[in-house]
Protein backbone atom coordinates (compact mmCIF):
# COMPACT_ATOMS: atom_id res chain seq x y z
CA UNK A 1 0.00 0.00 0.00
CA UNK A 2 3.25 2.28 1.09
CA UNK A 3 4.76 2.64 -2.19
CA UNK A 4 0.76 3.57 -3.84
CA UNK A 5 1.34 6.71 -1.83
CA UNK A 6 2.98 9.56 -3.88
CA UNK A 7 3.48 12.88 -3.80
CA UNK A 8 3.81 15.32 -6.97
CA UNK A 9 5.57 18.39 -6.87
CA UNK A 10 4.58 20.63 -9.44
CA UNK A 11 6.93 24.11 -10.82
CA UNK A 12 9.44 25.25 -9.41
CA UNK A 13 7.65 26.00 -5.43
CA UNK A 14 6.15 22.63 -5.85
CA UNK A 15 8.88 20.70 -6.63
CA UNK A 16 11.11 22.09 -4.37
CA UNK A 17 8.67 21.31 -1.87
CA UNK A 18 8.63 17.63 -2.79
CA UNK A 19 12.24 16.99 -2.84
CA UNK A 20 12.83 18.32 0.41
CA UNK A 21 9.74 16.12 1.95
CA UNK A 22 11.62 13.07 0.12
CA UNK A 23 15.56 14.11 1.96
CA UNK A 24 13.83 14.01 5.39
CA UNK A 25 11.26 10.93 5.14
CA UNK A 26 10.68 7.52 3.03
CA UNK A 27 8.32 9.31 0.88
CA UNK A 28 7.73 8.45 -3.01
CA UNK A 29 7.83 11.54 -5.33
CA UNK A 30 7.28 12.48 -8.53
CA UNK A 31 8.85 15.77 -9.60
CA UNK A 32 6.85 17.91 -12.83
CA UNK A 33 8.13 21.00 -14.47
CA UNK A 34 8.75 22.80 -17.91
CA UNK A 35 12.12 23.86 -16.42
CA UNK A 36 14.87 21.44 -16.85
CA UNK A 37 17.52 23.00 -14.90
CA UNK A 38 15.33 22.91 -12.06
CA UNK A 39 14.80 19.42 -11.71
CA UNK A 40 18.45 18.51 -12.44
CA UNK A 41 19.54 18.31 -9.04
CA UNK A 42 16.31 16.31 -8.22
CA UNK A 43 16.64 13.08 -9.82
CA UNK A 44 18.81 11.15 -7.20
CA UNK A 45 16.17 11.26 -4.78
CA UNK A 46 12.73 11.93 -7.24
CA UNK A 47 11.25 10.53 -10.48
CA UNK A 48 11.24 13.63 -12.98
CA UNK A 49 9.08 14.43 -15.57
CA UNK A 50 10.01 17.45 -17.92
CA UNK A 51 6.65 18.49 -20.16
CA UNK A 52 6.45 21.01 -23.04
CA UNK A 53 10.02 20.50 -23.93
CA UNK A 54 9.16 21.05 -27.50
CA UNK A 55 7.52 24.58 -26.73
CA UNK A 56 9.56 25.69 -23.91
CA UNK A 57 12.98 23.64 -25.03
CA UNK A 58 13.78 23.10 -20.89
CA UNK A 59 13.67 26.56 -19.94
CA UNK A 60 10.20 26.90 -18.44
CA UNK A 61 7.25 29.00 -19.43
CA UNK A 62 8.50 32.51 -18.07
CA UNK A 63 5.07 32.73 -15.90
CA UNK A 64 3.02 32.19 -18.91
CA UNK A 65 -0.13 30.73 -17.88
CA UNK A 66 -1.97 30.69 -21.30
CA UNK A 67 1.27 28.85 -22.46
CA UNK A 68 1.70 26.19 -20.13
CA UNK A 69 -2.19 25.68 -20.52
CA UNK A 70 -1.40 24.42 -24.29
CA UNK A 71 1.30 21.76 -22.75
CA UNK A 72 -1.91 20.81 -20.22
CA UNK A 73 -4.37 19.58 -22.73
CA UNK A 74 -1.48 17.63 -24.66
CA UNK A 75 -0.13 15.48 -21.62
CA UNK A 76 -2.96 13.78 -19.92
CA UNK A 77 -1.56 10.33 -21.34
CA UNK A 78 1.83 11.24 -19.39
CA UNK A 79 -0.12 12.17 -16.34
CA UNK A 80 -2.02 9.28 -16.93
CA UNK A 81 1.06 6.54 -17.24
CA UNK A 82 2.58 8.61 -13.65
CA UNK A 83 -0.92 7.73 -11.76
CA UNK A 84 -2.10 4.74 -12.70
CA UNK A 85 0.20 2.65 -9.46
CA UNK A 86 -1.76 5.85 -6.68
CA UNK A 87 -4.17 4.76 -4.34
CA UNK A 88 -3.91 8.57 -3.18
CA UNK A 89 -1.89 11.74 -4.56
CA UNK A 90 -0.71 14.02 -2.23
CA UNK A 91 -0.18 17.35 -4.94
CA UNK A 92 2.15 20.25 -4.02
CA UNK A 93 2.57 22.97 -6.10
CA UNK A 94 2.89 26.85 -5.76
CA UNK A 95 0.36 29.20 -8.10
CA UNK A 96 1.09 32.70 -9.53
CA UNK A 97 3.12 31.76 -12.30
CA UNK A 98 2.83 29.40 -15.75
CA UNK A 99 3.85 25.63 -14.25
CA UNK A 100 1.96 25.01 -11.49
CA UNK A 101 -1.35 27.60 -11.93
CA UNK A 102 -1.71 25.07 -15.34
CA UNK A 103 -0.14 21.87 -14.86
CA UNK A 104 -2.30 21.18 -11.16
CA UNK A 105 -5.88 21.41 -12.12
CA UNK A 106 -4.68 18.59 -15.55
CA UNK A 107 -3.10 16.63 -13.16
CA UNK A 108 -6.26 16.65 -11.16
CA UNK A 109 -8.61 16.03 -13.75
CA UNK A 110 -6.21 13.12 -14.81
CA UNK A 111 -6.85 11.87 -11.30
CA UNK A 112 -10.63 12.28 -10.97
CA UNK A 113 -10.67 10.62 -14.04
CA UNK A 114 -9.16 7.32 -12.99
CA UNK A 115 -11.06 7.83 -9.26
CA UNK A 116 -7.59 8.31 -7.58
CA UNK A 117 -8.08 10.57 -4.61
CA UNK A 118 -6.63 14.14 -4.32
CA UNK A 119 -4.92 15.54 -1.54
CA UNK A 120 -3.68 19.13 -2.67
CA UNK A 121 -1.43 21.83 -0.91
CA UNK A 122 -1.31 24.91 -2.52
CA UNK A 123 1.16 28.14 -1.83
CA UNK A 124 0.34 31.35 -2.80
CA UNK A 125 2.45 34.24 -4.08
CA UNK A 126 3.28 37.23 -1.84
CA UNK A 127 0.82 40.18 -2.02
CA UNK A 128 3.72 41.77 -3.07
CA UNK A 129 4.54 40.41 -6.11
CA UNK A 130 1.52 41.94 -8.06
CA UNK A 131 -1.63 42.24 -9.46
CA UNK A 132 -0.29 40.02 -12.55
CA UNK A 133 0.58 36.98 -9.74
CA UNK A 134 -2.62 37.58 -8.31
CA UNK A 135 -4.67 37.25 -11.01
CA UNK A 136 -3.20 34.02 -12.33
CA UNK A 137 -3.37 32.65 -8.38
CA UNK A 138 -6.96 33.33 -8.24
CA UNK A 139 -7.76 31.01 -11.83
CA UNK A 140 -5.42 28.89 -10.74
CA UNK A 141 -6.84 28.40 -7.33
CA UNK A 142 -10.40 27.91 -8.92
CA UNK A 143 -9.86 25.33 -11.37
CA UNK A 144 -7.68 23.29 -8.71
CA UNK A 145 -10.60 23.58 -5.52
CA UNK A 146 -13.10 22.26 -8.03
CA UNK A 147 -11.20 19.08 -8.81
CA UNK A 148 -9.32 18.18 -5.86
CA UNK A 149 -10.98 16.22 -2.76
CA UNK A 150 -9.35 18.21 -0.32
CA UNK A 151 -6.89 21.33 -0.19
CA UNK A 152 -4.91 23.08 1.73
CA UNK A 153 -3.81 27.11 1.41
CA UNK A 154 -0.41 28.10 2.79
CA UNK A 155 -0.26 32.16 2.42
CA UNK A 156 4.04 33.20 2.00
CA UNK A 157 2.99 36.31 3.70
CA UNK A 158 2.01 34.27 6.81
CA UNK A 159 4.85 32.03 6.61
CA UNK A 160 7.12 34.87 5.73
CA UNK A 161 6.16 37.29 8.06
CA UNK A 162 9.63 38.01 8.98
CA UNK A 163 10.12 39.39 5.22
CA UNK A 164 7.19 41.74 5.05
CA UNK A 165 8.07 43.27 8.63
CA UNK A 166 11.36 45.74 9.76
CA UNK A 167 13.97 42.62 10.19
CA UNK A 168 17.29 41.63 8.89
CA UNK A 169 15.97 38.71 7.70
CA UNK A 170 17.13 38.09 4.16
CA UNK A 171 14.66 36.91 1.15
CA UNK A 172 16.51 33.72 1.20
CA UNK A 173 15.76 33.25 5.22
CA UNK A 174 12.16 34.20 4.90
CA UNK A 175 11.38 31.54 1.63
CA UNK A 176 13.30 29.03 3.56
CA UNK A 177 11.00 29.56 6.35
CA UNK A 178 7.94 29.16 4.51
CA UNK A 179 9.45 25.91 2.79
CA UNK A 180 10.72 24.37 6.11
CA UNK A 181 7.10 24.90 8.08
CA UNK A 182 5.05 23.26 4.95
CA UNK A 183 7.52 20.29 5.02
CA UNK A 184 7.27 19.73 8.15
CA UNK A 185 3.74 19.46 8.48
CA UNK A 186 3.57 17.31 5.68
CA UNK A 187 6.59 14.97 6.71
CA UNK A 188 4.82 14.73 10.37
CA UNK A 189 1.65 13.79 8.89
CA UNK A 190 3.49 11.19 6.82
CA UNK A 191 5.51 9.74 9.54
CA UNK A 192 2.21 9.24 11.89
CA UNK A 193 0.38 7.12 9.22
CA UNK A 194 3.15 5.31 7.93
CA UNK A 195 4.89 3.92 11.29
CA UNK A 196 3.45 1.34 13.75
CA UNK A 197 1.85 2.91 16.75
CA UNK A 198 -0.21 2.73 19.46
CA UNK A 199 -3.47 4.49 18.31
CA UNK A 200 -2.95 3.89 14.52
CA UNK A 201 -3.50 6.62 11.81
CA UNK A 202 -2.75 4.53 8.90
CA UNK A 203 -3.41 5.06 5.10
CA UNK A 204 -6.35 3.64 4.96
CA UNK A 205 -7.21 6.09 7.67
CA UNK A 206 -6.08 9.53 5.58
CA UNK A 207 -7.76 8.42 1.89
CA UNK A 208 -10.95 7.93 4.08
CA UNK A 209 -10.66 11.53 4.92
CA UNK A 210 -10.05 12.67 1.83
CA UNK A 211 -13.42 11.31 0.37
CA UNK A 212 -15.35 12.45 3.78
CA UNK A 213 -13.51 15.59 4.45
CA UNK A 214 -14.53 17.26 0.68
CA UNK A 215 -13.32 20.87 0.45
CA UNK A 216 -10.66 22.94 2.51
CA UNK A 217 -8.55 21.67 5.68
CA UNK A 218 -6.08 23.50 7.49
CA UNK A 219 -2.27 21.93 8.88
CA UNK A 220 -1.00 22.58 11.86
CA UNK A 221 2.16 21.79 13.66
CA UNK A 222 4.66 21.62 16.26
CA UNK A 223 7.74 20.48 17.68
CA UNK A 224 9.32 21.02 21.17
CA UNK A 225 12.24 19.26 23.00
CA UNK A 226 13.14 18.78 26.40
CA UNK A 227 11.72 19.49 29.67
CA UNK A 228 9.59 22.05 28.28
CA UNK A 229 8.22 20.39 25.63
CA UNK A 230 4.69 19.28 26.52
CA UNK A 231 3.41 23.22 26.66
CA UNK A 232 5.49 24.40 24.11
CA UNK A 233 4.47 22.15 21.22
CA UNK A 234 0.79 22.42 22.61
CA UNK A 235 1.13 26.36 22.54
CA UNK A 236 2.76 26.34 19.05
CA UNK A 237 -0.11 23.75 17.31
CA UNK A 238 -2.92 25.93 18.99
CA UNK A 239 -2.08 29.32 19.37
CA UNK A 240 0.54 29.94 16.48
CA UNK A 241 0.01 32.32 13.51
CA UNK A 242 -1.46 28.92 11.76
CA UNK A 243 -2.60 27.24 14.68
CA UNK A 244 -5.77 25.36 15.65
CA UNK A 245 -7.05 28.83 17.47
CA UNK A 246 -7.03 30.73 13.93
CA UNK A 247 -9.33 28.14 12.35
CA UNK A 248 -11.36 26.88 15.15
CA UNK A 249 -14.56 28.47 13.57
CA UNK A 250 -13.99 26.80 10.44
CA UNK A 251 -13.45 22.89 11.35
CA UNK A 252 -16.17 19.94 11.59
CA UNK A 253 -13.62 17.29 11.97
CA UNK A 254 -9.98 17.05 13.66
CA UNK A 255 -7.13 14.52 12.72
CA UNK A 256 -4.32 14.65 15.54
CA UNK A 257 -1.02 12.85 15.73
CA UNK A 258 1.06 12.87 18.62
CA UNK A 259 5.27 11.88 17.83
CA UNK A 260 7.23 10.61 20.12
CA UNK A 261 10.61 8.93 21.42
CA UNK A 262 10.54 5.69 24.01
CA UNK A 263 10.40 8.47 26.69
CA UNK A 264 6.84 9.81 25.31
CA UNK A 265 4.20 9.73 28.50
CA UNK A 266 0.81 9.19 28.50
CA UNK A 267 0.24 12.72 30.44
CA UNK A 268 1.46 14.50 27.16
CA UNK A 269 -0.98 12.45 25.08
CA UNK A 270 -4.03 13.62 27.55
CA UNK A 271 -2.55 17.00 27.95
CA UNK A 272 -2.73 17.60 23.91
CA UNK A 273 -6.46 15.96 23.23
CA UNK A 274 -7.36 18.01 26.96
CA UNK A 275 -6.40 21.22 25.28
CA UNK A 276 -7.69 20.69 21.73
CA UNK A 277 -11.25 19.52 23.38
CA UNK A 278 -10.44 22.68 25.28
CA UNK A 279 -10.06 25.07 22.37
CA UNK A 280 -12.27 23.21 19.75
CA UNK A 281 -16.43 23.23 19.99
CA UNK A 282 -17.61 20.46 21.56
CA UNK A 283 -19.15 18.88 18.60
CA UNK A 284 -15.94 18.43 16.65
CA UNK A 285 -14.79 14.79 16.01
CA UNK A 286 -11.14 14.50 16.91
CA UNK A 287 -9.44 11.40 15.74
CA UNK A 288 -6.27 10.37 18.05
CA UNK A 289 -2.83 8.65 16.11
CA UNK A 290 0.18 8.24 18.33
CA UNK A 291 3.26 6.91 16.84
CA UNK A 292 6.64 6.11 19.29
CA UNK A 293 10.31 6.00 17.63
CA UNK A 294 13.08 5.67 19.33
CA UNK A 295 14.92 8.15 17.24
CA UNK A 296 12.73 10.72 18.66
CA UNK A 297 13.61 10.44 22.56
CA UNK A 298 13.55 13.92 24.32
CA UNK A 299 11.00 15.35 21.21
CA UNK A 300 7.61 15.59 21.12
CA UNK A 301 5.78 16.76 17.79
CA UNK A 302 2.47 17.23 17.07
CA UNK A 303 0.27 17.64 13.72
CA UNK A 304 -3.65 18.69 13.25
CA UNK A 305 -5.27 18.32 9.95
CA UNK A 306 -8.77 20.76 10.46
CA UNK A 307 -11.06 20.05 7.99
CA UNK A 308 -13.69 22.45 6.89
CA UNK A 309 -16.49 20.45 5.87
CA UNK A 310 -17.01 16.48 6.97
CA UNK A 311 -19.37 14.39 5.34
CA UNK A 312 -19.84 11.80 8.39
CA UNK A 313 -21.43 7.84 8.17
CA UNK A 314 -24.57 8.56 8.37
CA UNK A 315 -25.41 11.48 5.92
CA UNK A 316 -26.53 9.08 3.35
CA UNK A 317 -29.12 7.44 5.85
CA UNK A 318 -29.90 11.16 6.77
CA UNK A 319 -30.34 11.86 3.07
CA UNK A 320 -32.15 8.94 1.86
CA UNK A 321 -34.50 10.02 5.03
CA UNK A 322 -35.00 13.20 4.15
CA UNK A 323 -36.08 12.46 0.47
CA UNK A 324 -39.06 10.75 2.28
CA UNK A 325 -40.35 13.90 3.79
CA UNK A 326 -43.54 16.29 2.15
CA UNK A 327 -42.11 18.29 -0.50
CA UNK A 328 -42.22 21.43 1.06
CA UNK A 329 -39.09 20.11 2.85
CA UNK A 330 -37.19 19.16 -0.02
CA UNK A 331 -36.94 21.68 -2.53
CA UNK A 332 -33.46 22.61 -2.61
CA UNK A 333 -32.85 25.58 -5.32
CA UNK A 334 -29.48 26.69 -6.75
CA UNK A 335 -27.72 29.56 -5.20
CA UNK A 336 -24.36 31.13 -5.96
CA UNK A 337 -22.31 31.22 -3.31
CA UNK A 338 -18.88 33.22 -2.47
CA UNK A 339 -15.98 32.49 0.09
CA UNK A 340 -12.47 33.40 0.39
CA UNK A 341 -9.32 31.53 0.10
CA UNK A 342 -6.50 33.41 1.10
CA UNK A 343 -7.45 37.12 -0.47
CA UNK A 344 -8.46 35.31 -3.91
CA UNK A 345 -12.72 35.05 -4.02
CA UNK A 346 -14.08 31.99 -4.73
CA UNK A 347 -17.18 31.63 -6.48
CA UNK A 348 -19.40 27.90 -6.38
CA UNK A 349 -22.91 27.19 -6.94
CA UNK A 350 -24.16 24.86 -3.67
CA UNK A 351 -27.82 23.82 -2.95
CA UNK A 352 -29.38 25.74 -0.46
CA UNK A 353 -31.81 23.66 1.42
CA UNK A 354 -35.26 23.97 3.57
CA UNK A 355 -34.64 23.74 7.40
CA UNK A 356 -34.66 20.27 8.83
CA UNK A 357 -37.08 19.10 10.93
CA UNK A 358 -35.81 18.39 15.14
CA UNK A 359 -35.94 14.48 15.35
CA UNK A 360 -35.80 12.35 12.21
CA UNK A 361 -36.40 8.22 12.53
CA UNK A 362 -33.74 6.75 10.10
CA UNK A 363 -36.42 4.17 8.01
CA UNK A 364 -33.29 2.92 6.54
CA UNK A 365 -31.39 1.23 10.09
CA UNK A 366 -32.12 1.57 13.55
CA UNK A 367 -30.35 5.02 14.23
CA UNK A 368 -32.16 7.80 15.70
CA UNK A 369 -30.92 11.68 14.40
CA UNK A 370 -31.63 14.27 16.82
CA UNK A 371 -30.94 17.92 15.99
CA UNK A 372 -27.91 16.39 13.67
CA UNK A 373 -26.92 13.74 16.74
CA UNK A 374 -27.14 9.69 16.56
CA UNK A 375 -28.40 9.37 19.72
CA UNK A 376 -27.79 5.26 19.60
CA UNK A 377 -24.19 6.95 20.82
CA UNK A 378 -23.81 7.06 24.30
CA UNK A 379 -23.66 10.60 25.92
CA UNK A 380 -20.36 10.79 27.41
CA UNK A 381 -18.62 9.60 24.17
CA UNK A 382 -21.07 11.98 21.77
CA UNK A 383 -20.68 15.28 24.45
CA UNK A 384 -16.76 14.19 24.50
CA UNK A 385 -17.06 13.79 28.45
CA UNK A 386 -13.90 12.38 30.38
CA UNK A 387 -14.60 9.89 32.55
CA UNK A 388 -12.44 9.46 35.03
């Protein structure tokens, strides 16, 4: 199952991204790009795939979008041959530019196509860089949300706030900032699903999220060593710049892993779900992985995937259910719809429904739904009590 798992970096952000996630983990990746120089120095560790040489000749597509589009529609059969061994894709890639604004959402389609699921992180330009960037980000962005089964936004000028405030910090400090903290949320998830553990997380595990957890999540991590650790790497994970605090009012579901060495207790395990009941509304699911390495004695490290929407087990029984009811119920009419990703608009067409009635009987099983709740689950695990 392992080696089904691969991640494609796409232009230059993208497959920089990758290749560093491969030096520091077991990870499988694929690295795409019009610009030959730039995977040169990749293919010890990565598989490369150069596209458009015949229109760009290996020098890449100078931020021409409408360009690298052309080289989109003509490789689906390469995309095709590099996915057909996934049972998931993890995608990286970095819009603004030609490469990755283009190549993603084909890659994606490719996917959807041959009912591989999508697992997309996306890095935005700096506001800085220009209406030109922007404008290309916010196609980009819309073609890739509306074919991936889950993404995730990482803003440079959040990751790079050191750049865009007075500092000495130098461009090159401030991108390799923003490329350390996205690999090392990503490696961190990876290591918790693919190493034994205690409270497993496996694969099986993450592409079920992807295909309940449709839309938007959010990644947050931490790491902290010695004595210290427990509240530091709780602090960082919640109340960071990206942490679980900044997105609590936009998560239905939690995924938490908790890394550790031999020397790992069980107080820092309670500790971290304590504070994330703590911080997060009651009603969120949180769904516990621990993982214990030696290698990691004397650091503890800590990852949250927040997903925005979460399609749970029973909202086909709740939707079969609900097609029973009068038809004054069920009318559902077709609304446009805006959000924001980042400071890109977004626009989608989603139904808008009736209100639902209180208490629904399931005719399909034996679960009863009240006011969204399967009350066949006891209280204290449904209310998240502890007991003691």
């Amino acid at each position: 199952m392992l080696e089904k798992f691969v991640t494609f970096g796409i232009g230059g952000c993208g497959c920089t991204i990758a290749h560093r996630m491969v030096q520091c983990s077991t990870m499988q990746a694929v690295c795409i790009d019009t610009d030959a120089t730039s995977l040169e120095d990749k293919k010890e560790l990565c598989s490369t795939l150069l596209i458009g040489e015949d229109r760009f000749e290996g020098y890449g597509t100078g931020g021409s979008f409408e360009s690298a589009n052309l080289t989109a529609k003509e490789i689906q059969p390469l995309l095709r041959e590099n996915l057909k061994e996934c049972s998931l894709a993890i995608i990286v890639t970095g819009v603004g530019g030609g490469t990755g604004s283009a190549i993603t959402p084909a890659l994606l389609q490719a996917a959807r196509d041959m009912s591989i699921p999508t697992m997309t992180f996306i890095v935005l330009p700096f506001s800085m860089e220009g209406d030109e960037k922007t404008r290309i980000a916010a196609r980009a962005i819309s073609n890739i949300t509306s074919l991936t089964d889950i993404y995730c936004v990482f803003k440079n000028d959040n990751l790079c706030g050191s750049l865009l405030s007075p500092s000495n910090s130098t461009l090159h400090e401030a991108i390799e900032s923003s490329t350390s903290q996205i690999v090392s949320g990503i490696t961190m998830l990876w290591r918790m699903i693919t190493k034994p553990g205690y409270i497993n997380l496996d694969i099986a595990t993450l592409i079920d999220c992807t295909k309940k957890g449709h839309g938007q999540f959010f990644l947050s991590s931490a790491i902290a060593y010695g004595e210290g650790r427990t509240q530091a790497a709780i602090n960082e994970l919640i109340s960071s710049p990206n942490g679980v605090e900044t997105h609590v009012n936009n998560t239905e579901c939690a995924l938490v892993g908790v890394f550790g060495g031999l020397d790992l207790r069980l107080s820092e395990i309670s500790e971290t779900v304590n504070r994330l009941n703590f911080s997060l509304p009651k009603t969120i699911p949180i769904k516990l992985g621990t993982v214990i390495d030696p290698a990691a004695d004397g650091s503890l490290e800590l990852v949250a995937i927040l997903f925005e929407h979460w399609k749970d087990e029973y909202a086909d029984s709740y939707t079969t259910a609900q097609s029973m009811l009068p038809s004054q119920n069920t009318n559902a009419q077709k609304q446009a719809t805006t959000h924001t990703i980042g400071n890109f608009p977004i626009s989608e067409n989603k139904n808008q429904v009736s209100p639902q009635p209180q208490a629904l009987k399931i005719p399909s099983g034996d679960s009863f739904i009240y006011k969204g709740e399967n009350l066949d689950i006891p209280t204290y695990i449904r209310k998240k009590i502890s007991i003691s």
